[in-house]
Protein backbone atom coordinates (compact mmCIF):
# COMPACT_ATOMS: atom_id res chain seq x y z
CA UNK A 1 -65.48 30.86 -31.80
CA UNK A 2 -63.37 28.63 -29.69
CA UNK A 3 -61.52 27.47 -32.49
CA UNK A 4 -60.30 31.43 -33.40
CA UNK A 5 -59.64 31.26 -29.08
CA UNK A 6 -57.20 28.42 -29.63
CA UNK A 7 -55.27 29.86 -32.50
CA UNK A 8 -54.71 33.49 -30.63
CA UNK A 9 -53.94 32.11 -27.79
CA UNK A 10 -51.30 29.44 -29.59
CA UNK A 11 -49.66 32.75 -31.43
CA UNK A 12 -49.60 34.21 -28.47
CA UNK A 13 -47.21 31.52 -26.73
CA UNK A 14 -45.18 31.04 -30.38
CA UNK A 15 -44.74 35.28 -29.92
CA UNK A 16 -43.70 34.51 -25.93
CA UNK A 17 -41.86 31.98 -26.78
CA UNK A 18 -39.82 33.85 -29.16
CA UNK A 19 -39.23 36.90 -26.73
CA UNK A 20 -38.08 34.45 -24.19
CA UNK A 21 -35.69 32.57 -26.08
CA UNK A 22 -34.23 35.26 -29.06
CA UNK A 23 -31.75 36.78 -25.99
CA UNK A 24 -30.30 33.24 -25.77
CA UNK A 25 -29.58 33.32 -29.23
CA UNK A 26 -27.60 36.70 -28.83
CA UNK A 27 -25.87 35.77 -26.01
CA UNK A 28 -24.90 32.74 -27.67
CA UNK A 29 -23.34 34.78 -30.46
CA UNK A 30 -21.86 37.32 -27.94
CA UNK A 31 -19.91 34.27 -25.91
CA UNK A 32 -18.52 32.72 -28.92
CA UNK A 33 -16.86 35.93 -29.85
CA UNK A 34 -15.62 36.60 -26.36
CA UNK A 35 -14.64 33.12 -25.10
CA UNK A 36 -11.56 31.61 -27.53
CA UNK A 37 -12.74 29.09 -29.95
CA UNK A 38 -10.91 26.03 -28.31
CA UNK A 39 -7.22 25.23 -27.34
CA UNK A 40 -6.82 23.56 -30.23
CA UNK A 41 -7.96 26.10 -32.49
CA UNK A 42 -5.70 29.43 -33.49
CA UNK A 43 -7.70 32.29 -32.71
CA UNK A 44 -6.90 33.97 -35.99
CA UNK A 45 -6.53 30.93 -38.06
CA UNK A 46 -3.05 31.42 -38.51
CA UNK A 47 -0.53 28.82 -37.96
CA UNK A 48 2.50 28.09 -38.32
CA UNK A 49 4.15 24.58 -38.92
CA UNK A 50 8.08 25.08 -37.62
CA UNK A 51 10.60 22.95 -35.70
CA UNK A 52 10.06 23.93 -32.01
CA UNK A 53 12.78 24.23 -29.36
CA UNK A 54 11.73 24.23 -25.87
CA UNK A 55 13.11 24.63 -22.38
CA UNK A 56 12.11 24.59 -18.74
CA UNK A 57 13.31 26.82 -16.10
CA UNK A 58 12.80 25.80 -12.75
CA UNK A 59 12.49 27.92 -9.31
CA UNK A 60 12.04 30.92 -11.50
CA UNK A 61 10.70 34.09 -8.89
CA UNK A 62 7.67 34.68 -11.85
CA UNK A 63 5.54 32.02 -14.13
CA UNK A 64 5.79 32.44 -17.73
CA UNK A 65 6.26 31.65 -21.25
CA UNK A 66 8.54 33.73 -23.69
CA UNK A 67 7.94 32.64 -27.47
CA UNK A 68 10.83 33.62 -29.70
CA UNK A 69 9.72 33.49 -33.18
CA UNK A 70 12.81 35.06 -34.34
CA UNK A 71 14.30 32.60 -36.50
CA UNK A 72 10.97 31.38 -38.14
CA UNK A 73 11.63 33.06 -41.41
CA UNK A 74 14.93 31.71 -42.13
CA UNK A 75 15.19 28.38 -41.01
CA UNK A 76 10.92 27.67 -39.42
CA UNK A 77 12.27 27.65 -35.77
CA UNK A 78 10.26 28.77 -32.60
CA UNK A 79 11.65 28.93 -29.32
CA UNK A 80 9.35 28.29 -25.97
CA UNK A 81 10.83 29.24 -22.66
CA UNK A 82 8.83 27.98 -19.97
CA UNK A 83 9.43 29.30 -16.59
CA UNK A 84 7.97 27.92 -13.16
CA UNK A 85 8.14 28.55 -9.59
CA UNK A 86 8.30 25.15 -9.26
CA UNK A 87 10.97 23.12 -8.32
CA UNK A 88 11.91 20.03 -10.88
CA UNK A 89 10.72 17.42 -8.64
CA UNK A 90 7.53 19.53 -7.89
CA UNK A 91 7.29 19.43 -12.09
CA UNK A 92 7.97 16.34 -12.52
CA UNK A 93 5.96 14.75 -9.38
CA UNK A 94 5.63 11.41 -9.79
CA UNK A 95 7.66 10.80 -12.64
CA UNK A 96 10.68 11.77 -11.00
CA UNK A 97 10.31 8.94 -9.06
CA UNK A 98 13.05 8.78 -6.00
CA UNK A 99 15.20 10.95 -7.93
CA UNK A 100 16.48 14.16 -6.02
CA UNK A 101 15.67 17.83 -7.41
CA UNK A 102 19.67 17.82 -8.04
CA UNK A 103 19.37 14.81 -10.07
CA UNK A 104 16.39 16.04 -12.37
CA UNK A 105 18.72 19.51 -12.19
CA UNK A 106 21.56 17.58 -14.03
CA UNK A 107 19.35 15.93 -16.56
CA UNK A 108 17.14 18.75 -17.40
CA UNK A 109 18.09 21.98 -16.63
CA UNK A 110 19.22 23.96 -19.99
CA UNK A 111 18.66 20.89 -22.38
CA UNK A 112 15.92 21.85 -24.47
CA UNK A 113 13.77 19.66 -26.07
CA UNK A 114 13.32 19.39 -29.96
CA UNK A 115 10.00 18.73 -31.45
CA UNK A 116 9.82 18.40 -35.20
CA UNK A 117 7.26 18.80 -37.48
CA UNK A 118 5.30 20.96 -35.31
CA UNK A 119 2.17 23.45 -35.64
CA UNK A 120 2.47 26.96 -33.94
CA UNK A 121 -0.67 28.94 -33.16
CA UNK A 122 -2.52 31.48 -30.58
CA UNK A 123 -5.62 29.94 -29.33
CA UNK A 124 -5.59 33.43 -27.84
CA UNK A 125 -4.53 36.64 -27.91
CA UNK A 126 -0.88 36.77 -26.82
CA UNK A 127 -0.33 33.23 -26.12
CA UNK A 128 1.30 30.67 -28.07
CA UNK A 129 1.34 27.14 -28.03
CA UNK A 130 2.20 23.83 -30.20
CA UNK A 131 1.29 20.61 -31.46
């Protein structure tokens, strides 16, 4: 008889363990469809490997990044225009070193930067990014 007592009472805590812990396993599923995979991961599993052109604006009034895949399909270019409130030395920080913001100004302002060989994606919706 206590034998048959043991065994209830051990489905009983397999049944309340299951109840406890089945709503972790759907909120599990429910995050990983909500939060983005990872940075380094497209969202939609598309990417796209290009030659990327990229410039800074500095002391811009609004923070943002305009992607311009406009001449991917004839010649696998993507522009990235990053603009910042910052200033250049505020960018730069301690890389600029003693330079002035006019200095980093004359070096940097409207050059853009070339990366080749690069992978576009979205790690989500309605952002881009390289690497």
């Amino acid at each position: 008889m206590g034998a048959i007592a043991i065994i209830i009472l051990v489905l009983i805590a397999l049944v309340e363990a299951a109840f406890i812990f089945w709503p972790f396993k759907v909120l599990k599923n429910t995050s990983d469809n909500i939060i983005p995979k990872g940075f380094h991961e497209a969202y939609d599993g598309k990417y796209y490997p290009a030659t990327v052109i990229g410039k800074v604006r500095f002391s811009s009034p609004q923070e943002m990044t305009i992607t311009d895949f406009s001449m991917y399909e004839s010649n696998k270019i993507v522009g990235f225009t990053i603009y910042t409130k910052q200033t250049a030395k505020e960018f730069y920080g301690a890389q600029a070193g003693d330079m002035t913001n006019e200095e980093l100004m004359e070096i940097f302002d409207d050059k853009p930067a070339i990366f080749k060989n690069a992978v576009v994606y979205s790690p989500m919706e309605g952002f881009w990014t390289w690497e």
